[in-house]
C-alpha atoms as a PDB file:
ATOM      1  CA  UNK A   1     127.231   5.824  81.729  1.00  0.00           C
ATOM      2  CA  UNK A   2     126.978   7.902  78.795  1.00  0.00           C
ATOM      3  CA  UNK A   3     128.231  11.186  79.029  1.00  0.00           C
ATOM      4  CA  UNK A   4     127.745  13.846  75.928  1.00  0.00           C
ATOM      5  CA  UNK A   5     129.699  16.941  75.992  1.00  0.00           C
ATOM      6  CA  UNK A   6     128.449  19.432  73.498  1.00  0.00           C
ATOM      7  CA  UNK A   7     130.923  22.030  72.697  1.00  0.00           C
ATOM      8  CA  UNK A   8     129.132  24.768  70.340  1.00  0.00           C
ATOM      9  CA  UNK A   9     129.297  28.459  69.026  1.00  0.00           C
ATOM     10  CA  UNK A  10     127.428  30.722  71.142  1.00  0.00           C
ATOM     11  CA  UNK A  11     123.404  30.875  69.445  1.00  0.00           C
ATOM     12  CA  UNK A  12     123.965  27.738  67.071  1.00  0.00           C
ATOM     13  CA  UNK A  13     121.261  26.040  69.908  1.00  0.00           C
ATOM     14  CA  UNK A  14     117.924  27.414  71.238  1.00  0.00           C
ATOM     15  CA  UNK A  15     116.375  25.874  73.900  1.00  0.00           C
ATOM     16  CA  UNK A  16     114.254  23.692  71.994  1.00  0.00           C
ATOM     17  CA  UNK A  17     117.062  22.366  70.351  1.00  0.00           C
ATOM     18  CA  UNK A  18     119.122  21.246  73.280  1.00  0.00           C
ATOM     19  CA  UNK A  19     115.960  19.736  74.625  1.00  0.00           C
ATOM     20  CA  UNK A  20     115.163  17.412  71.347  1.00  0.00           C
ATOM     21  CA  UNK A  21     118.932  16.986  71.214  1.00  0.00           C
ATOM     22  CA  UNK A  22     118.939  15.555  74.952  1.00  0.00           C
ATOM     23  CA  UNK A  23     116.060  13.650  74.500  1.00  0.00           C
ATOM     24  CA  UNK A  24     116.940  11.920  71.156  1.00  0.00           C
ATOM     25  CA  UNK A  25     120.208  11.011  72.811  1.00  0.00           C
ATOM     26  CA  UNK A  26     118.424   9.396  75.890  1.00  0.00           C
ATOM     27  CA  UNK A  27     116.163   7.614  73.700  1.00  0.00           C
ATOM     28  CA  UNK A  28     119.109   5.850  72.190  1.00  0.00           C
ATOM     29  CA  UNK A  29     119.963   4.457  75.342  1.00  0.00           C
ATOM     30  CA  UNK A  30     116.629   3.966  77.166  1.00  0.00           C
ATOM     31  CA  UNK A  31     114.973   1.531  74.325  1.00  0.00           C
ATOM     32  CA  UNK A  32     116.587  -2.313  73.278  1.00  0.00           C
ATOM     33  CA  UNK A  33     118.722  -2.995  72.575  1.00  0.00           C
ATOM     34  CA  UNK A  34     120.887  -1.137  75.036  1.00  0.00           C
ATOM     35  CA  UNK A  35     118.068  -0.460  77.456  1.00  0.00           C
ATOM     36  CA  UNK A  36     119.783   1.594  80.207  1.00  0.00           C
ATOM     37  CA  UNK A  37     117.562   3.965  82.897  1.00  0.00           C
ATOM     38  CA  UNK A  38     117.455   7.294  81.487  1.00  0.00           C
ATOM     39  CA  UNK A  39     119.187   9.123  84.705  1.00  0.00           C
ATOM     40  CA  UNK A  40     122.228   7.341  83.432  1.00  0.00           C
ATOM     41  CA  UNK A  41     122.812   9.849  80.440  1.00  0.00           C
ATOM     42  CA  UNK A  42     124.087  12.858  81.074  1.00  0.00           C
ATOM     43  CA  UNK A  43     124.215  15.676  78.508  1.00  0.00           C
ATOM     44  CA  UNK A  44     126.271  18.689  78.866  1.00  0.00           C
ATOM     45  CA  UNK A  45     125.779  21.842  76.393  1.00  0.00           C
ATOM     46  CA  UNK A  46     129.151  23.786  76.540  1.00  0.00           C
ATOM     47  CA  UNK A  47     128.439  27.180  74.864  1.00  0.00           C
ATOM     48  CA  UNK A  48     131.411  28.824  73.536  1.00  0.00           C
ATOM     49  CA  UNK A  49     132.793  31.804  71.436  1.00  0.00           C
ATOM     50  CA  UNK A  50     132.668  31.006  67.981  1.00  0.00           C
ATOM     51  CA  UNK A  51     136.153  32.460  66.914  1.00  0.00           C
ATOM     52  CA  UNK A  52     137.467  30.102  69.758  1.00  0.00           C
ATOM     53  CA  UNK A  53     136.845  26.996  68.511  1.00  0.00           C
ATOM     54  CA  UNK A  54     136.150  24.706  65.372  1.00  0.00           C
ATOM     55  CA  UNK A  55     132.735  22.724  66.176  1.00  0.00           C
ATOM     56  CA  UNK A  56     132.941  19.305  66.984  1.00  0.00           C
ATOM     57  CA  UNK A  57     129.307  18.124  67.437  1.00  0.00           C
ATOM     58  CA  UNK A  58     127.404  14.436  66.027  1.00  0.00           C
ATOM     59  CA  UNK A  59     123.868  15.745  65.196  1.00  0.00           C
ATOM     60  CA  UNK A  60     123.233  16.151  61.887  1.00  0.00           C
ATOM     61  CA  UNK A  61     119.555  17.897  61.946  1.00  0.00           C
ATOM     62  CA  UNK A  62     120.756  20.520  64.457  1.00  0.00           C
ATOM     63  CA  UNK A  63     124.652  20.957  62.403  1.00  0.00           C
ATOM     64  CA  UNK A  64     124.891  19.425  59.063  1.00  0.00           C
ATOM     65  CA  UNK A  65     121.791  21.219  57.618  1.00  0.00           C
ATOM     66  CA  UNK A  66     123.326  24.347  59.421  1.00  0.00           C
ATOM     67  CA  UNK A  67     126.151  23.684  57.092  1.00  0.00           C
ATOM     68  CA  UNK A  68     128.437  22.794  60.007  1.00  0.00           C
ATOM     69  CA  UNK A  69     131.049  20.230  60.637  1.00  0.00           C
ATOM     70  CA  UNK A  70     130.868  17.494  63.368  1.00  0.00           C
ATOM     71  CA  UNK A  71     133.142  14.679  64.944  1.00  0.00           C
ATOM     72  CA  UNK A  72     132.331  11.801  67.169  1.00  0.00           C
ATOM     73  CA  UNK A  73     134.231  10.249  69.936  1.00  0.00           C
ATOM     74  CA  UNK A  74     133.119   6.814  72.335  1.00  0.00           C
ATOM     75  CA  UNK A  75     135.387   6.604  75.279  1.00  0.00           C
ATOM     76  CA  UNK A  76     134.191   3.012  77.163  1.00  0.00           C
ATOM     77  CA  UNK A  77     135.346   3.053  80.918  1.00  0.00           C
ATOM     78  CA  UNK A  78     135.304  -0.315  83.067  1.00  0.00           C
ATOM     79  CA  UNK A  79     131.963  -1.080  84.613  1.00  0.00           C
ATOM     80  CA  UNK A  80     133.623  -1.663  88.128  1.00  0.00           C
ATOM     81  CA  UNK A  81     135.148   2.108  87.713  1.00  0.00           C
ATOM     82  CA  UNK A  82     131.981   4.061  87.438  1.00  0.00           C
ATOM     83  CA  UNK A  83     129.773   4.592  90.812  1.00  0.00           C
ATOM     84  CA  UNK A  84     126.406   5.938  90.907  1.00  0.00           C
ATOM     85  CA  UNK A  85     125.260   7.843  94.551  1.00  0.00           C
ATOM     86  CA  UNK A  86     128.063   5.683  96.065  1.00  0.00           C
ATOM     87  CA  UNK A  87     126.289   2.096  94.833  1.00  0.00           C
ATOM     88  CA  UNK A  88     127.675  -0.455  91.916  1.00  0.00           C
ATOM     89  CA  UNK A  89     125.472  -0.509  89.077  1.00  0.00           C
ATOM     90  CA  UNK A  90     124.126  -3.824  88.716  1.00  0.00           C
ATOM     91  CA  UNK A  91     125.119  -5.957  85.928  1.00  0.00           C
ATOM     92  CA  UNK A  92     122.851  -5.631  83.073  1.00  0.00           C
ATOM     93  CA  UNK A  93     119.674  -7.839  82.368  1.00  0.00           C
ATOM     94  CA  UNK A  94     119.368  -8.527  85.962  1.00  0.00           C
ATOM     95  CA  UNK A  95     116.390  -7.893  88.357  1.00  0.00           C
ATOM     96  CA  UNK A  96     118.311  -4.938  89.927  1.00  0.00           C
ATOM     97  CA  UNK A  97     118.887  -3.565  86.541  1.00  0.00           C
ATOM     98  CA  UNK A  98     115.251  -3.947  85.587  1.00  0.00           C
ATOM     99  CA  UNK A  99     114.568  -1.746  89.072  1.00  0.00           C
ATOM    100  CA  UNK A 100     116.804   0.979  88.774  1.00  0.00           C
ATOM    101  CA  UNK A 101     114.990   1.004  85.003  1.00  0.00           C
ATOM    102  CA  UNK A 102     111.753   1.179  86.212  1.00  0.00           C
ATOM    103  CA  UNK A 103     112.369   3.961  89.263  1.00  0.00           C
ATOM    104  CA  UNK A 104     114.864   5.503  87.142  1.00  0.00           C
ATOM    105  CA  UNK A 105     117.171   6.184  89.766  1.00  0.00           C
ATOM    106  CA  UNK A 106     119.964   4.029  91.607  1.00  0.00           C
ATOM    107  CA  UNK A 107     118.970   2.197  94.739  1.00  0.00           C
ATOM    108  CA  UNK A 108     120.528  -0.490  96.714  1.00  0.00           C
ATOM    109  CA  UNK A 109     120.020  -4.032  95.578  1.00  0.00           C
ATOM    110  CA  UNK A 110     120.428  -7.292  96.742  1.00  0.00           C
ATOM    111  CA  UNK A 111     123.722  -8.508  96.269  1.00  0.00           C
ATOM    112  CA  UNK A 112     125.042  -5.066  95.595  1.00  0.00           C
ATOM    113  CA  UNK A 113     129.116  -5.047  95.597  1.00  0.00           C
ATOM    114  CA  UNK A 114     131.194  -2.660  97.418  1.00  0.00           C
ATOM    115  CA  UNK A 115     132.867  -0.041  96.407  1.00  0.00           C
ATOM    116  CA  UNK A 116     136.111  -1.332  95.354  1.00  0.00           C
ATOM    117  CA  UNK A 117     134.705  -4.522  95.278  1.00  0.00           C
ATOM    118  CA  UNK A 118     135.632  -6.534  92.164  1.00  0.00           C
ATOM    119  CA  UNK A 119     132.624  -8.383  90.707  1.00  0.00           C
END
């Protein structure tokens, strides 16, 4: 599941941006070839004092062209170790994928594992 946490000074983000920013980010995901369902990424906007930190962000219309610096970290946790509303996320390319896809939300599928279950 991707999860973005986006650490920035105080009023370097309107609304606007945060919302193209969040939606360019889903994009990557929801389209081949990763094709995950979009309530899978999750996008956090941490606002923060500017004197407090040094900016560590990966969007280069919203920071480089603000004349900011950025830095990008993937952290890639084992399928069996991440649980959506209590279900297994089915392995991907199947018909349960393809479901959860098109309702773009986790329901239980045929052959669903356990929690705890190793698959």
């Amino acid at each position: 599941m991707p999860l973005h946490r986006i650490y920035y000074p105080k009023d370097a983000f309107s609304e606007d941006d945060k919302r193209q920013i969040s939606e360019n980010l889903t994009a990557l995901y929801t389209r081949p070839p990763i094709n995950i369902p979009a309530f899978y990424v999750i996008v956090i906007f941490i606002p923060l004092d500017a004197e407090n930190i040094w900016l560590e962000a990966c969007f280069a219309p919203f920071i480089k062209e603000r004349g900011l610096d950025w830095e990008f970290h993937i952290e890639e946790v084992e399928r069996d170790l991440w649980i959506i509303n209590g279900m297994v996320a089915p392995m991907p390319g199947t018909e349960a994928e393809k479901m959860w896809i098109d309702l773009n939300k986790a329901v239980p599928y045929e052959g669903m594992p356990r929690v705890g279950q190793k698959f």
